[in-house]
N, C-alpha and C. Protein backbone atom coordinates (compact mmCIF):
# COMPACT_ATOMS: atom_id res chain seq x y z
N UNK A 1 -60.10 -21.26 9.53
CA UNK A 1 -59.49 -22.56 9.42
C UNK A 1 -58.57 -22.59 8.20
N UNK A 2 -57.48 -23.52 8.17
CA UNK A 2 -56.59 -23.19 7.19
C UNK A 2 -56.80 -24.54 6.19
N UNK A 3 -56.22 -24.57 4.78
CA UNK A 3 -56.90 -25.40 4.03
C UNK A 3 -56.03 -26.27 4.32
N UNK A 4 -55.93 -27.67 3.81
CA UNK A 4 -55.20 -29.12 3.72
C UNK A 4 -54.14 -28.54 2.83
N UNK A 5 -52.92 -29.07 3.02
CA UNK A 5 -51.60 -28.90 1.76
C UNK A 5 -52.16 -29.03 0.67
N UNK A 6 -52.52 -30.41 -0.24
CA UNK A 6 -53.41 -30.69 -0.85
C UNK A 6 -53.81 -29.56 -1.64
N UNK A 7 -55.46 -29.18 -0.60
CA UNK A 7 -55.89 -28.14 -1.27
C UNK A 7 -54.64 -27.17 -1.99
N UNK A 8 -54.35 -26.62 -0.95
CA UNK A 8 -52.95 -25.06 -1.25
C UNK A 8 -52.35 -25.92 -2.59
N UNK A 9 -51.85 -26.74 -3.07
CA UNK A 9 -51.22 -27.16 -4.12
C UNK A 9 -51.76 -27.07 -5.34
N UNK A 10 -52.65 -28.06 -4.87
CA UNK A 10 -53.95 -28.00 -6.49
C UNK A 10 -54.18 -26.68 -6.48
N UNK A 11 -54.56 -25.37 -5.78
CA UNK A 11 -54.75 -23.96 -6.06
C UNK A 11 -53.14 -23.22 -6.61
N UNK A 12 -52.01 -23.92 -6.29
CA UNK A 12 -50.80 -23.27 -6.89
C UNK A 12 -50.71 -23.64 -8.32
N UNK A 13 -51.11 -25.16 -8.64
CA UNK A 13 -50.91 -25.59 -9.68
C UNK A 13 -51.81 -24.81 -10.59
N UNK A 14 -52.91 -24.84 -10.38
CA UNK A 14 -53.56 -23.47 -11.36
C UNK A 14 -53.74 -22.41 -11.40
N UNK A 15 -53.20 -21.75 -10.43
CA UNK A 15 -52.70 -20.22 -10.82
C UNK A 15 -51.42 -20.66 -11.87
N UNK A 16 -50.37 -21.46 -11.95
CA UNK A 16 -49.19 -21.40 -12.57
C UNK A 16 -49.76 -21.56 -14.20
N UNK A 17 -50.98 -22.69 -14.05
CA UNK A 17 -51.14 -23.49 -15.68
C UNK A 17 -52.29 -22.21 -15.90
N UNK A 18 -52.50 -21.33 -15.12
CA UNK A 18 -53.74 -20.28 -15.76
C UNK A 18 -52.48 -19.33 -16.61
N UNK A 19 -51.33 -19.13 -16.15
CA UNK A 19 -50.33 -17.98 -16.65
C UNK A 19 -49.87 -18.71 -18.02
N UNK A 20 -50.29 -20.27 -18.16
CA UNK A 20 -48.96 -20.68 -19.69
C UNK A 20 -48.19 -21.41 -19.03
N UNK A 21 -47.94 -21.89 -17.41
CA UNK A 21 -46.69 -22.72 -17.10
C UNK A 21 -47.19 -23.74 -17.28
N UNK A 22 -46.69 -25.04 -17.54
CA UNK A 22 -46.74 -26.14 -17.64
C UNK A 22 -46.23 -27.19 -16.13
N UNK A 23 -46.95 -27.28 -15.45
CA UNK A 23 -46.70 -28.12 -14.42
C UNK A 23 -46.01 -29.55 -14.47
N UNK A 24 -45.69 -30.12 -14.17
CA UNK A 24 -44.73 -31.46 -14.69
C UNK A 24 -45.06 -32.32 -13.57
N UNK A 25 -44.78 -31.91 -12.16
CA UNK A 25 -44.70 -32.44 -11.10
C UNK A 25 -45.04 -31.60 -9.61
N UNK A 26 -45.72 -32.33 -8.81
CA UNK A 26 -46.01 -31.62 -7.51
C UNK A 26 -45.66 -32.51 -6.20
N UNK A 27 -44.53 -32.18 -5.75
CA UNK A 27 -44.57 -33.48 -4.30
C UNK A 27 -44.81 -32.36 -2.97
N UNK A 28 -45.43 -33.51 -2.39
CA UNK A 28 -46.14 -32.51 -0.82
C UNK A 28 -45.53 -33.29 0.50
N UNK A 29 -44.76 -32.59 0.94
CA UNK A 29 -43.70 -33.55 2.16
C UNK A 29 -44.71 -32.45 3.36
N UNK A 30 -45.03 -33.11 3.96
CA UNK A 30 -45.39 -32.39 5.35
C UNK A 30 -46.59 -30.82 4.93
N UNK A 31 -45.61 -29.84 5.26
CA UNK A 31 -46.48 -28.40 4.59
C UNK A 31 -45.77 -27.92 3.54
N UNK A 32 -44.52 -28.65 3.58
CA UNK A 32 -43.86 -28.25 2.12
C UNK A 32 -44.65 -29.07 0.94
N UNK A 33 -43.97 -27.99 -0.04
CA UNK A 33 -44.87 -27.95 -1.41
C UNK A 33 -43.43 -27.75 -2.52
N UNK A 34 -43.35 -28.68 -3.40
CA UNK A 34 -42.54 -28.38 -4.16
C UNK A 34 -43.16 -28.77 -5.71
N UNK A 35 -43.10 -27.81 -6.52
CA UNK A 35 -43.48 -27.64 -7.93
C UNK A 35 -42.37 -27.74 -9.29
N UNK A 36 -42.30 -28.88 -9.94
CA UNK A 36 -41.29 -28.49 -10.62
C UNK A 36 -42.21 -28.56 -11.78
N UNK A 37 -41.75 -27.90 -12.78
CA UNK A 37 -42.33 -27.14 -14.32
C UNK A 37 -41.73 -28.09 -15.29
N UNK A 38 -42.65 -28.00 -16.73
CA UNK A 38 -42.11 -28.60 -17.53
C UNK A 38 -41.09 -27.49 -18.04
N UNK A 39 -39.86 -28.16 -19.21
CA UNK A 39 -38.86 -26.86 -19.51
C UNK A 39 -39.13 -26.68 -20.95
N UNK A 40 -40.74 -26.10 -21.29
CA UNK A 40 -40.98 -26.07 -22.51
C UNK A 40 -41.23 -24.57 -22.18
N UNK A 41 -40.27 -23.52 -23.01
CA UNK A 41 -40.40 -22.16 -22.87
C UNK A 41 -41.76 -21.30 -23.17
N UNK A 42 -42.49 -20.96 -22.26
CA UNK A 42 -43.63 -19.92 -22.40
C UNK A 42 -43.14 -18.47 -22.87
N UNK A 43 -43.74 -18.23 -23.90
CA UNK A 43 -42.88 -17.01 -24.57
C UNK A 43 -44.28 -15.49 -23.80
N UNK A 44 -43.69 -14.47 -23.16
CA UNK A 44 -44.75 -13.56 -22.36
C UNK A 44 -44.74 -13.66 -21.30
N UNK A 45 -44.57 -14.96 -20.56
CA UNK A 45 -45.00 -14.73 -19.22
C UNK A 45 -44.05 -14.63 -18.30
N UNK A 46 -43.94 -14.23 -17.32
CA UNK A 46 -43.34 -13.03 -15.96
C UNK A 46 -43.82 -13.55 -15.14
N UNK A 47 -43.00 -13.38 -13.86
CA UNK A 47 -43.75 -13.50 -12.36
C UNK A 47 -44.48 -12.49 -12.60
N UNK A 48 -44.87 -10.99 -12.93
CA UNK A 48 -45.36 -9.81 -12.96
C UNK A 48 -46.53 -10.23 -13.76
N UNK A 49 -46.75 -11.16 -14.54
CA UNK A 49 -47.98 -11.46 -14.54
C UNK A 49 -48.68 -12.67 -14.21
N UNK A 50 -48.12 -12.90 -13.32
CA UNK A 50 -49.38 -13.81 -12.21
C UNK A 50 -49.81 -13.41 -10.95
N UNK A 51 -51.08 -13.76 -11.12
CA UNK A 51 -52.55 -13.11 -10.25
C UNK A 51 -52.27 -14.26 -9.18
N UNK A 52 -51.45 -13.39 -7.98
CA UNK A 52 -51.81 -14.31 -6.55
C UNK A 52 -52.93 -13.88 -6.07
């Protein structure tokens, strides 16, 4: 069974805030998922280091 958007979001949002990103905003239209970040620079972190 597949999870609720919802769920999938709240699990994107903390993989991002586990790496140092700062989440700002999350809107959920349908199965889309859009994440926008705060623009306070994380000094280290990479897509190459986040654990999907």
């Amino acid at each position: 069974m597949s999870q609720p958007t919802d769920k999938k979001a709240m699990d994107l949002v903390a993989k991002w805030e586990a790496t140092g990103r700062i989440v700002r905003k999350v809107i959920i239209e349908g199965k889309r998922i859009e994440v926008e970040f705060d623009r306070a620079p994380v000094k280290g972190v990479t897509l190459d280091n986040v654990k999907w």
